[in-house]
N, C-alpha and C. Protein backbone atom coordinates (compact mmCIF):
# COMPACT_ATOMS: atom_id res chain seq x y z
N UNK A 1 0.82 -1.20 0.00
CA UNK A 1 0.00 0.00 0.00
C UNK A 1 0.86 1.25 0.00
N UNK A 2 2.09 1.16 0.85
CA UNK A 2 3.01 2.36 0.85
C UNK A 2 3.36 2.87 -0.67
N UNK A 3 3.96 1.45 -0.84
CA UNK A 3 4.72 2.10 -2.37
C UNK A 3 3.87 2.24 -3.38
N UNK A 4 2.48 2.31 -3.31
CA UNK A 4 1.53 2.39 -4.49
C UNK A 4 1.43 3.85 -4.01
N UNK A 5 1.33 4.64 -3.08
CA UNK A 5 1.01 5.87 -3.06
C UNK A 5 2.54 6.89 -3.29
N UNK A 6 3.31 6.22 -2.74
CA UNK A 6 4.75 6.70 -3.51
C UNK A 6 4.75 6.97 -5.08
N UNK A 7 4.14 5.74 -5.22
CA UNK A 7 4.06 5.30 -7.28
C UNK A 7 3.02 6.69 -7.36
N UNK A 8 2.32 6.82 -7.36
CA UNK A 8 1.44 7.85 -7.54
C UNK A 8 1.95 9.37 -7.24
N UNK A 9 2.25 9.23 -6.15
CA UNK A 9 2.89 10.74 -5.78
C UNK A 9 4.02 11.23 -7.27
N UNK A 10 4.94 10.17 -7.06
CA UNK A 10 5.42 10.25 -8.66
C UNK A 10 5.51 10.87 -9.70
N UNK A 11 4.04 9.97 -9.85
CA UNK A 11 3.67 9.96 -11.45
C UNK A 11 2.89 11.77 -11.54
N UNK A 12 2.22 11.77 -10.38
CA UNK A 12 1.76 12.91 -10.21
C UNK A 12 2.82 14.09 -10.20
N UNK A 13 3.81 14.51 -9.66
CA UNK A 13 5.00 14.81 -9.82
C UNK A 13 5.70 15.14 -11.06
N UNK A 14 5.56 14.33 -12.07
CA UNK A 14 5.79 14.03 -13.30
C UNK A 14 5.11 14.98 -14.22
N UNK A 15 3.70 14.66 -14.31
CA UNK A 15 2.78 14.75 -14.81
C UNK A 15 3.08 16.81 -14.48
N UNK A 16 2.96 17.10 -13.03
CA UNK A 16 2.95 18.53 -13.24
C UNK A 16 4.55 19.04 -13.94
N UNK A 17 4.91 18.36 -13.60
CA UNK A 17 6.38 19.12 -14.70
C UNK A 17 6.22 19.09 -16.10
N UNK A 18 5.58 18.23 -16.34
CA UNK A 18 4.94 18.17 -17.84
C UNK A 18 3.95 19.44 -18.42
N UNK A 19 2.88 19.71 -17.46
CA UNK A 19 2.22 20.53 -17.44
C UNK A 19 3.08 21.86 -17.90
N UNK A 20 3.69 22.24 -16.50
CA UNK A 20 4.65 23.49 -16.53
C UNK A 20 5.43 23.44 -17.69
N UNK A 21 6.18 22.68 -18.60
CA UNK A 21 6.44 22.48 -19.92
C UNK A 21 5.82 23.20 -20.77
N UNK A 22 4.61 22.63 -21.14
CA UNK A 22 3.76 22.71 -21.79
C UNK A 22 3.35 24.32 -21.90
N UNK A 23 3.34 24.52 -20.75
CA UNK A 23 2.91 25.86 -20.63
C UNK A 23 3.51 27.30 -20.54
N UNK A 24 5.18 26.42 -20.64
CA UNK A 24 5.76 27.47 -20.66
C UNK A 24 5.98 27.60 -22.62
N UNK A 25 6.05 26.20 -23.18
CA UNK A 25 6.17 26.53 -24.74
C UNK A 25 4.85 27.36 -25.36
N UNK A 26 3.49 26.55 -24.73
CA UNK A 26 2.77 27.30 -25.49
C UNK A 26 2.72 28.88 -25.23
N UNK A 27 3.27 30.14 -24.28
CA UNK A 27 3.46 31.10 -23.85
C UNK A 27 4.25 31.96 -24.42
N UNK A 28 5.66 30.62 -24.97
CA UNK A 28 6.81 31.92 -25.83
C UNK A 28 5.77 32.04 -26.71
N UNK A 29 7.04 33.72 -27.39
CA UNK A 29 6.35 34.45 -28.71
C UNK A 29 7.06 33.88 -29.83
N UNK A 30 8.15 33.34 -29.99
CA UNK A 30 9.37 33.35 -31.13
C UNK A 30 9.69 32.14 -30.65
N UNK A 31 9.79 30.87 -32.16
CA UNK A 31 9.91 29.72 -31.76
C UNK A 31 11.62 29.46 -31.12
N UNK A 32 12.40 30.30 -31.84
CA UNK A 32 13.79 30.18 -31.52
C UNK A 32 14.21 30.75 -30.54
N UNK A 33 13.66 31.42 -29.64
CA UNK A 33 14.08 31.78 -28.34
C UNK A 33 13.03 30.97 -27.51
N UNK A 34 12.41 29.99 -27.93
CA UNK A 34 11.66 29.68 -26.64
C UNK A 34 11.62 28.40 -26.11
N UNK A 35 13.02 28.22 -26.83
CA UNK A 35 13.89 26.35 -26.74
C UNK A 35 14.76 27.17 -25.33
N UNK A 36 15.48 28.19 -25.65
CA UNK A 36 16.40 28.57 -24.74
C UNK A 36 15.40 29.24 -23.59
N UNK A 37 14.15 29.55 -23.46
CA UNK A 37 13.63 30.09 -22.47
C UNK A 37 13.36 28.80 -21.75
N UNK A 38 13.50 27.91 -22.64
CA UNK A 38 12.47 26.45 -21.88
C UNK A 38 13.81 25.95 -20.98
N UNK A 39 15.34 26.15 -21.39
CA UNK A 39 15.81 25.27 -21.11
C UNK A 39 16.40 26.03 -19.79
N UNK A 40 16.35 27.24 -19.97
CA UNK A 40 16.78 28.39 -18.68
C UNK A 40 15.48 28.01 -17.48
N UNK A 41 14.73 27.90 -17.62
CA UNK A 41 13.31 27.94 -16.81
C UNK A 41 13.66 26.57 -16.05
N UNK A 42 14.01 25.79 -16.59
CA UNK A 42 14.19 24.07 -16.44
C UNK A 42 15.40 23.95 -15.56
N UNK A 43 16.28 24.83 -16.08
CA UNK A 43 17.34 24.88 -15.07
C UNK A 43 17.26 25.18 -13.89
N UNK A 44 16.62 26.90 -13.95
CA UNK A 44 16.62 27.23 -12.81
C UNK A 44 15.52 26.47 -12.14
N UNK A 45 14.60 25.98 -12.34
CA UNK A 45 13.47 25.21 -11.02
C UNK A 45 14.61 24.15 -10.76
N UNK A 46 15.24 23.35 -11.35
CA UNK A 46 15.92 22.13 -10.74
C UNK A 46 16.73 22.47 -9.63
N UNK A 47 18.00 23.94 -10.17
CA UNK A 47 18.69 24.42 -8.97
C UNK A 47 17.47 24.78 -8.16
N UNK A 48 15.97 25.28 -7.92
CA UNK A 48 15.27 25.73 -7.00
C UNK A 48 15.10 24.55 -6.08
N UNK A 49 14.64 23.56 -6.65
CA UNK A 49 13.58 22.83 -6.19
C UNK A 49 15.86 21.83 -5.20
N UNK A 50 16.54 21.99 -6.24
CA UNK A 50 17.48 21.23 -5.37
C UNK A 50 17.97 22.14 -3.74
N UNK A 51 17.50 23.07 -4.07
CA UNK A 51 18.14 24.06 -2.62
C UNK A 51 17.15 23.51 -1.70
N UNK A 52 15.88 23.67 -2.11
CA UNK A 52 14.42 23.36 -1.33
C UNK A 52 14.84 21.93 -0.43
N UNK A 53 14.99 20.93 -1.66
CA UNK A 53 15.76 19.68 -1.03
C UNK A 53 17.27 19.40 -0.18
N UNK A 54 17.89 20.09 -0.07
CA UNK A 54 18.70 20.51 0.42
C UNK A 54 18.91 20.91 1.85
N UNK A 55 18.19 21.92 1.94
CA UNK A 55 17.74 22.44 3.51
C UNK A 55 16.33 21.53 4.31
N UNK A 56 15.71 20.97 3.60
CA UNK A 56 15.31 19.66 4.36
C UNK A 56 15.75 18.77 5.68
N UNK A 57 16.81 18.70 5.70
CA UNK A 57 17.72 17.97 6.71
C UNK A 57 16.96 16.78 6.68
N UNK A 58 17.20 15.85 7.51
CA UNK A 58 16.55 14.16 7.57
C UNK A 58 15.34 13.75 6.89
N UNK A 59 14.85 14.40 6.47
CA UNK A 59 13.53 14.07 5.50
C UNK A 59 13.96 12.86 4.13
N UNK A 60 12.94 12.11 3.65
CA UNK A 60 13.51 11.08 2.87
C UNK A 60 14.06 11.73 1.36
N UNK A 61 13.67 12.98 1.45
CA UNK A 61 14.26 13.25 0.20
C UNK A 61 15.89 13.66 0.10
N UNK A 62 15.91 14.19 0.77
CA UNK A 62 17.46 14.75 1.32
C UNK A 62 17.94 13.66 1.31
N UNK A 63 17.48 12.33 2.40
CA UNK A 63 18.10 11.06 2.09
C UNK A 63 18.38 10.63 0.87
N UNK A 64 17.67 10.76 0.18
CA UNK A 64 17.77 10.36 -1.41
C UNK A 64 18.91 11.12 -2.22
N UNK A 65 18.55 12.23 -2.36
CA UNK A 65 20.03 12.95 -2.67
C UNK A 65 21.43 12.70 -2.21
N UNK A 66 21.23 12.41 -1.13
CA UNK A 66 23.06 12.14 -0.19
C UNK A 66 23.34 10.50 -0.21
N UNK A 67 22.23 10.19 -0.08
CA UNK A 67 22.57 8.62 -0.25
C UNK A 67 23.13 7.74 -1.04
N UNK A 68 24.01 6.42 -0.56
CA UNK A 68 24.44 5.92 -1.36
C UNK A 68 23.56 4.74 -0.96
N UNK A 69 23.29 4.37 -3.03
CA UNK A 69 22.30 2.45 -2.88
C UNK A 69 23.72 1.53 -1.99
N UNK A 70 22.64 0.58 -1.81
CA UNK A 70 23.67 -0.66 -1.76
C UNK A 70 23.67 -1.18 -2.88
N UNK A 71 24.68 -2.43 -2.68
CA UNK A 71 23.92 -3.68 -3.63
C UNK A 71 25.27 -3.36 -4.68
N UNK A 72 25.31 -4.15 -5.60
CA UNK A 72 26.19 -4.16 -6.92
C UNK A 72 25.77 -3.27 -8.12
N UNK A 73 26.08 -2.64 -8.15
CA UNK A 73 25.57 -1.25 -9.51
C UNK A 73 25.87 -2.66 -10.80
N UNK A 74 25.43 -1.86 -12.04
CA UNK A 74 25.04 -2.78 -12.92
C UNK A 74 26.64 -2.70 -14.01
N UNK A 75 26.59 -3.44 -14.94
CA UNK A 75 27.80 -3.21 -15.90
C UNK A 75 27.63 -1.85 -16.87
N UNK A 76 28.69 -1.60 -17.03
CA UNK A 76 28.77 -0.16 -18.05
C UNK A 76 28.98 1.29 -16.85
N UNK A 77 28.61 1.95 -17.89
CA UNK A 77 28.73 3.73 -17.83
C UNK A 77 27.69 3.78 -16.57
N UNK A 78 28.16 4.51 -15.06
CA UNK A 78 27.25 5.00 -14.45
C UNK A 78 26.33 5.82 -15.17
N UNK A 79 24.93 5.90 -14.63
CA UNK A 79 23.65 6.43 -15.32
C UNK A 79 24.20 7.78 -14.42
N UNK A 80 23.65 9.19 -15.40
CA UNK A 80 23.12 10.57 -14.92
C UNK A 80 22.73 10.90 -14.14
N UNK A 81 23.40 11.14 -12.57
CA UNK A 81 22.08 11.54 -11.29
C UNK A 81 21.63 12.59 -11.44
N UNK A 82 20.49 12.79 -10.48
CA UNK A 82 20.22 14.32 -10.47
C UNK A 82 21.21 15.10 -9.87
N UNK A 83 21.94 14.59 -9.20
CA UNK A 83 22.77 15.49 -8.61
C UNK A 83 24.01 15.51 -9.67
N UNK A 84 23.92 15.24 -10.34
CA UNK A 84 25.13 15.38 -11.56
C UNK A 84 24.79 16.34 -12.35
N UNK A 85 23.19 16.67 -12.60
CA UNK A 85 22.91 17.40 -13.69
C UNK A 85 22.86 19.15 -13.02
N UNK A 86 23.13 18.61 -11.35
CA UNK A 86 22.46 19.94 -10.25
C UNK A 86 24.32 20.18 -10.62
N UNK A 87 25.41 19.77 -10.85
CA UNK A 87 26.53 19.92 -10.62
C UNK A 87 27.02 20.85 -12.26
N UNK A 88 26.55 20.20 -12.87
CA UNK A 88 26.96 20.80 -14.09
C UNK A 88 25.98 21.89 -14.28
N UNK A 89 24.84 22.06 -14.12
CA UNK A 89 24.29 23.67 -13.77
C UNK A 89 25.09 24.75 -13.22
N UNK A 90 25.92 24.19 -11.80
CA UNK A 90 26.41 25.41 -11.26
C UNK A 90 27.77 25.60 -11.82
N UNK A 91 28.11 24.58 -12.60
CA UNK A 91 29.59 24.75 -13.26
C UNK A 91 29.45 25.69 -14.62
N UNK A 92 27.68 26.04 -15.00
CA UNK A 92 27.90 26.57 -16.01
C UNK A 92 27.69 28.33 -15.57
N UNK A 93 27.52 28.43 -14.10
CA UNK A 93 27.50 29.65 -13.39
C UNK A 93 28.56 30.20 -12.80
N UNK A 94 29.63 29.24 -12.97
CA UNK A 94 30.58 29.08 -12.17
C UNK A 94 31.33 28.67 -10.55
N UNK A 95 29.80 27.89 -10.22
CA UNK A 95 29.87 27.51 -8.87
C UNK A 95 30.22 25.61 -8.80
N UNK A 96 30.74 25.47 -9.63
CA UNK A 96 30.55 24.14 -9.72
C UNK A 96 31.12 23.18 -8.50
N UNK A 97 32.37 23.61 -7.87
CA UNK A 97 33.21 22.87 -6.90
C UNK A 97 32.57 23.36 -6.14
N UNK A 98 31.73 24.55 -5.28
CA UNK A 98 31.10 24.64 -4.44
C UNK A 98 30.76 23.72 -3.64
N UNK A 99 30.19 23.88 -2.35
CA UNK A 99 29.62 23.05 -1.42
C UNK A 99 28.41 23.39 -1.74
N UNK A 100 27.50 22.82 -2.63
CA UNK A 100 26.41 23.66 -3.16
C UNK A 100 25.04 23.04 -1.83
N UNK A 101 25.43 22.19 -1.04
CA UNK A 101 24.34 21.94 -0.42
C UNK A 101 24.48 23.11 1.01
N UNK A 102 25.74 23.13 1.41
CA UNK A 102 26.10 24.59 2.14
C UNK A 102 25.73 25.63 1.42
N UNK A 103 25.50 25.84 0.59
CA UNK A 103 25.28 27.16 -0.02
C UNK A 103 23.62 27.13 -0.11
N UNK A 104 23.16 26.14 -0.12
CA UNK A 104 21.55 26.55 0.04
C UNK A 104 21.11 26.45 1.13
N UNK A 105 21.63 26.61 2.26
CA UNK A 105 21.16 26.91 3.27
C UNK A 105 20.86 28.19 4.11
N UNK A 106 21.59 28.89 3.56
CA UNK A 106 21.88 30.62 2.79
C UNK A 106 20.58 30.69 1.59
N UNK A 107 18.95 31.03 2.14
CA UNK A 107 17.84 31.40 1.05
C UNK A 107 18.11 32.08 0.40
N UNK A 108 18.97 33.41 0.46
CA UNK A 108 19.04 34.90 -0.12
C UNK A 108 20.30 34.46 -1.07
N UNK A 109 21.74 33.65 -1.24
CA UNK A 109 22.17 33.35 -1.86
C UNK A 109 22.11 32.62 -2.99
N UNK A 110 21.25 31.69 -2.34
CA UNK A 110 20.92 30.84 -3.11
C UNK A 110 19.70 31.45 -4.37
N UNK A 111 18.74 32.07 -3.88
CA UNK A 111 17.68 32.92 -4.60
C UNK A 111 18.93 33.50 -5.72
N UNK A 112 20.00 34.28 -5.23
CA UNK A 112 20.78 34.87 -6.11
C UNK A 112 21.88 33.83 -7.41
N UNK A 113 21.79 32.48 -7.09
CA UNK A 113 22.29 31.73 -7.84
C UNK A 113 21.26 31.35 -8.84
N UNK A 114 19.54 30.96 -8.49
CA UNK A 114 18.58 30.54 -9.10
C UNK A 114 18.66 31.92 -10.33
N UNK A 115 18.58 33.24 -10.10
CA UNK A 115 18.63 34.04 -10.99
C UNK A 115 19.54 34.05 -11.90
N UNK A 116 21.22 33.99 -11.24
CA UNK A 116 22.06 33.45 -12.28
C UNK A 116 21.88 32.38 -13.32
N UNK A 117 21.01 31.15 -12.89
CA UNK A 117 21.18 30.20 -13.35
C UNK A 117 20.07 30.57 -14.75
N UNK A 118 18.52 31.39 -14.28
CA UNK A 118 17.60 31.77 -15.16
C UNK A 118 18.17 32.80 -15.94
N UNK A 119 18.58 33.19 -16.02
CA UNK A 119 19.89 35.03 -16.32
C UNK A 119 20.37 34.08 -17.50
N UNK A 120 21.13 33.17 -17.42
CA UNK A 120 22.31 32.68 -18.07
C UNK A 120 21.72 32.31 -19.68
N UNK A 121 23.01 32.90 -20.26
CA UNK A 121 22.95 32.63 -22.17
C UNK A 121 23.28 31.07 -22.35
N UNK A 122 21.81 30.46 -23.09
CA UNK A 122 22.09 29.29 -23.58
C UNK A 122 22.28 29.12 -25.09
N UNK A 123 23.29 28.51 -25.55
CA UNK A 123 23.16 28.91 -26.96
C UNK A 123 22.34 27.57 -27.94
């Protein structure tokens, strides 16, 4: 019963990021700036929503972020974490070696990195 409402929370989860997508393409004016508005917008909620998770402290999500699985990882190329994609965001702001989970614990800094990150020229 737990993990069926997990499964759901999810999908639901999903589903509104999809939405917000959606709604941010159908909104641009100019199809060629509104790949780079989509992908600035996308950025910055991920750095948002990762600070949000961040200052959490013991909550299962925070766990999730810091945690390491057990068990035997599979053969090949480690897969993309989120926290890989939260790493190369701030490397393209220039915060990349940061202690970026120290740094969102600091709202007002961090607010000031989310702008950098929405600010920033994608080409």
């Amino acid at each position: 019963m737990y993990m069926h409402n997990n499964h759901c929370h999810r999908e639901t989860a999903h589903l509104q990021f999809i939405i917000i997508i959606i709604i941010i393409i159908s909104s641009s004016s100019s199809s060629s700036s509104s790949s780079s508005n989509i992908v600035r917008v996308i950025k910055s909620r991920r750095i948002r929503w990762a600070g949000h998770v961040a200052r959490m402290g013991e909550k299962w999500a925070y766990r999730v972020l810091v945690g390491k699985p057990e068990g035997k990882r599979p053969l090949g190329r480690p897969r993309c974490r989120w926290v890989d994609d939260i790493r190369m965001n701030l490397q393209e702001v220039g915060c990349g070696y940061m202690d970026w989970i120290g740094l969102a614990q600091d709202r007002g800094s961090w607010r000031t990195l989310v702008s950098a990150v929405m600010n920033l020229q994608v080409p």
